[in-house]
N, C-alpha and C. Protein backbone atom coordinates (compact mmCIF):
# COMPACT_ATOMS: atom_id res chain seq x y z
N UNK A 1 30.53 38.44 114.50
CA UNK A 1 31.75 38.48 113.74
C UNK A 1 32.39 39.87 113.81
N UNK A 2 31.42 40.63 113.76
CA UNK A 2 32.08 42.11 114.00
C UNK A 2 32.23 42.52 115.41
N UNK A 3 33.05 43.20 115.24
CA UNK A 3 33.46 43.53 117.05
C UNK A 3 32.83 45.18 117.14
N UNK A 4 31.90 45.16 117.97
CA UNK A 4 30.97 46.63 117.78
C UNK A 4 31.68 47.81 117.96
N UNK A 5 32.76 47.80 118.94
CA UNK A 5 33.56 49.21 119.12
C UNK A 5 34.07 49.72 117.77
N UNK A 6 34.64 48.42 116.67
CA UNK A 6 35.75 48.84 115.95
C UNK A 6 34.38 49.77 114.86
N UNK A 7 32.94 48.83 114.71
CA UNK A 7 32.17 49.65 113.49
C UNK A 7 31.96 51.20 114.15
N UNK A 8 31.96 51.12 115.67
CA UNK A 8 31.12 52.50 116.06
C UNK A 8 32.35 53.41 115.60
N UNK A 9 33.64 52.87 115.61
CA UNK A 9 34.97 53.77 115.18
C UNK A 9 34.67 54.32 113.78
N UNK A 10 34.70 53.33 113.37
CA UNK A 10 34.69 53.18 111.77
C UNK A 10 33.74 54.03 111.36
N UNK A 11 32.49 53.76 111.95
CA UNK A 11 31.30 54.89 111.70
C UNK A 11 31.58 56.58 111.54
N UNK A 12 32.51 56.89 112.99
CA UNK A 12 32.44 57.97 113.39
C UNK A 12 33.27 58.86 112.48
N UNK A 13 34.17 57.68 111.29
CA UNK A 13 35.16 58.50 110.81
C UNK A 13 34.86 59.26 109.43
N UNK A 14 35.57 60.51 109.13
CA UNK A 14 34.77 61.31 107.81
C UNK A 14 35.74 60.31 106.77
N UNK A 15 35.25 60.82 105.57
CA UNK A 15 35.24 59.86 104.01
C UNK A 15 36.91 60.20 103.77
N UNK A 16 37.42 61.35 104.48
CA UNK A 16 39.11 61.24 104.46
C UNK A 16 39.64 60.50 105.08
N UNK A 17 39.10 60.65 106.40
CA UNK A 17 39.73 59.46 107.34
C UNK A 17 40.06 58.23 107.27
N UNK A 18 38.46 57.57 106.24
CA UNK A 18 38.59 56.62 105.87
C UNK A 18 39.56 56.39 104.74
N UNK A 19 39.60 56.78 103.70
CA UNK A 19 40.39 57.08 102.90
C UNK A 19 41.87 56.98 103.32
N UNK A 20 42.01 57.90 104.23
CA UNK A 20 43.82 57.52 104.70
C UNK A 20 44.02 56.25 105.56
N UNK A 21 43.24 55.81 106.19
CA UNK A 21 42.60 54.31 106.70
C UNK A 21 43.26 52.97 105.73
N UNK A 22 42.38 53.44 104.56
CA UNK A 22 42.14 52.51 103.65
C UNK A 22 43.47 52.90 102.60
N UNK A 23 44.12 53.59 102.59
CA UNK A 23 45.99 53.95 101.93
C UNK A 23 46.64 53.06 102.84
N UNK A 24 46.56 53.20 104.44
CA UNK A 24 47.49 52.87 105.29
C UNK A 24 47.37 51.28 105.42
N UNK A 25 46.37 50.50 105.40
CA UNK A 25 46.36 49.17 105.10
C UNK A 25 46.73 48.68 104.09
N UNK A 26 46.61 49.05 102.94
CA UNK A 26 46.59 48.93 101.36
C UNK A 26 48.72 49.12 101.48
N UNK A 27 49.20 49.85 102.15
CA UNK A 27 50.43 49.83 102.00
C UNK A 27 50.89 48.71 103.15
N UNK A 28 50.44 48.69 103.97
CA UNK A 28 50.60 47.66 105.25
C UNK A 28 50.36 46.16 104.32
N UNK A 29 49.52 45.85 103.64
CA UNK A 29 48.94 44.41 103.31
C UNK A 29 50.27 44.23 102.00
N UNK A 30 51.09 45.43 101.46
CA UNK A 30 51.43 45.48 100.30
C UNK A 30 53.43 44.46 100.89
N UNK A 31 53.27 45.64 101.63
CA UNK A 31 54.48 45.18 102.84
C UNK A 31 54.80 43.73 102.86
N UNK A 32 53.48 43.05 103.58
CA UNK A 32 53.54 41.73 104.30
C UNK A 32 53.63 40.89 102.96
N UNK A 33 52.98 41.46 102.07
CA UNK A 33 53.15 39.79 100.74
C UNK A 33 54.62 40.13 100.34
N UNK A 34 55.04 41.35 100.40
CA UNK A 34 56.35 41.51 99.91
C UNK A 34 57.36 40.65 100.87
N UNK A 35 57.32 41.35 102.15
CA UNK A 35 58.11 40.39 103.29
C UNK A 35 58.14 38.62 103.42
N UNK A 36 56.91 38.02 102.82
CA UNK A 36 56.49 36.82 102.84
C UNK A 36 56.95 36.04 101.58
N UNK A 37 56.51 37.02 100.18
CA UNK A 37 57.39 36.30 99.18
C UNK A 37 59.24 36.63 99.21
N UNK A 38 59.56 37.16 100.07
CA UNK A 38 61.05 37.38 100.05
C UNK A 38 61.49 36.54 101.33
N UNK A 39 60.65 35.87 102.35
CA UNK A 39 61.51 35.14 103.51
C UNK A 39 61.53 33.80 102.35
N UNK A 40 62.34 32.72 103.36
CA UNK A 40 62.93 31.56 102.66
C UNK A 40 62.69 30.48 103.75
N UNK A 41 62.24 29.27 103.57
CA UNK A 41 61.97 28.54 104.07
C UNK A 41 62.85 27.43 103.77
N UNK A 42 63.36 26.79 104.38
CA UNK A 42 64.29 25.61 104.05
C UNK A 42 63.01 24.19 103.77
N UNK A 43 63.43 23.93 103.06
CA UNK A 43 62.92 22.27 102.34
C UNK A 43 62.98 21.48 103.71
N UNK A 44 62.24 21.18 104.03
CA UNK A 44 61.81 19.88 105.50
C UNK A 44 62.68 18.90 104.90
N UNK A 45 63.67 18.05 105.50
CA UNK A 45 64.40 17.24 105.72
C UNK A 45 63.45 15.83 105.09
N UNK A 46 63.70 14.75 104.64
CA UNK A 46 63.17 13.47 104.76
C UNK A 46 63.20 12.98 106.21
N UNK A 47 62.47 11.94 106.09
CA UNK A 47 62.24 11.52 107.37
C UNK A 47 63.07 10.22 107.67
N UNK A 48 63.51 9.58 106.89
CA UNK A 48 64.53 8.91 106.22
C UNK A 48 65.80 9.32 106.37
N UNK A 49 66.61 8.87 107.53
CA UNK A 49 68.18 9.35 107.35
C UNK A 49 68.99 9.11 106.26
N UNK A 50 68.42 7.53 106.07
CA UNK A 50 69.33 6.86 105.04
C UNK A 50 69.11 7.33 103.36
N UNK A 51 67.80 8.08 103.11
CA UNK A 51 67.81 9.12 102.15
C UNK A 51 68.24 10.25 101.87
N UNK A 52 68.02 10.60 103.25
CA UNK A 52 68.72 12.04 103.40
C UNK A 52 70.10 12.09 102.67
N UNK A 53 70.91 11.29 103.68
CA UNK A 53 72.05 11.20 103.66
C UNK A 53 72.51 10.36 101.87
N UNK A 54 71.78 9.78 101.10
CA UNK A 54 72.03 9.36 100.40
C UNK A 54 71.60 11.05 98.97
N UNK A 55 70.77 11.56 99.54
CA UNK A 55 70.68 12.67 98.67
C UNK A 55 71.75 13.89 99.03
N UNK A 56 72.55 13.97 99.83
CA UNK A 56 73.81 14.67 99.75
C UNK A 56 74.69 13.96 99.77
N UNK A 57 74.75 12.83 99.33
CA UNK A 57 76.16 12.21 98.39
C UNK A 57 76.62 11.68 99.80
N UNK A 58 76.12 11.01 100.92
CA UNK A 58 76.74 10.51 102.27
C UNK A 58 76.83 9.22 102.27
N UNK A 59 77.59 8.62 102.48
CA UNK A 59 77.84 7.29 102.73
C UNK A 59 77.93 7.16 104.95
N UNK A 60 76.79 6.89 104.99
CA UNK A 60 76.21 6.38 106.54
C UNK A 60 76.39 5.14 107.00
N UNK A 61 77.19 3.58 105.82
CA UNK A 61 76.88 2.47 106.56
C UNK A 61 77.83 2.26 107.78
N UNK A 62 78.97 2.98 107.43
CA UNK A 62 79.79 2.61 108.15
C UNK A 62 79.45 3.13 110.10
N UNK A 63 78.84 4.37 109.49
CA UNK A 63 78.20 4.74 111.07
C UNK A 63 77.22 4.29 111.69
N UNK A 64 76.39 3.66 110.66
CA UNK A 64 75.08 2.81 111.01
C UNK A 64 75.49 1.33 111.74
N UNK A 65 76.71 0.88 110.98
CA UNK A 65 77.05 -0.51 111.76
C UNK A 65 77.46 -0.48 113.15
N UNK A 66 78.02 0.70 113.13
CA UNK A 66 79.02 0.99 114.18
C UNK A 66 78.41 0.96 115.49
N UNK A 67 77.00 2.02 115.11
CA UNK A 67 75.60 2.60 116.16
C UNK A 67 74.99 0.95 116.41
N UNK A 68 74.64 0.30 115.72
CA UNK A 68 73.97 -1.07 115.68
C UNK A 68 74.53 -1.84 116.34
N UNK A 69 76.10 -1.92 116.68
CA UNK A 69 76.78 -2.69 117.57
C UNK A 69 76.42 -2.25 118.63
N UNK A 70 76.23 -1.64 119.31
CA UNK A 70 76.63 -1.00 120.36
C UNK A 70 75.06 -0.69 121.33
């Protein structure tokens, strides 16, 4: 699970190093939940046209007959 280069790094570093290590992630990890609770995801569509379209107020029969002829 551990990848040996990164502990022999990790090893080699003094208790500041680590320390500014462990600031620089701690602001990095602080970043990403911030960036993540601030993007926006749009609501997935129904799968259902005829809902869809009935949940923004659409009236579809007339295009549905139209498509069905044809």
């Amino acid at each position: 699970m551990h990848d040996e280069r990164s502990v022999d790094f990790l090893m080699s570093l003094q208790p500041e190093q680590l320390d500014m290590l462990v600031a620089q992630l701690e602001v990095m990890v602080v970043a990403k939940r911030a960036e993540k609770a601030n993007s926006f995801a749009p609501p997935s569509p129904p799968s259902d046209i005829g809902r869809l379209a009935d949940s923004l107020g659409l009236d579809l029969s007339g295009i549905m007959r139209e498509i069905s002829r044809k």
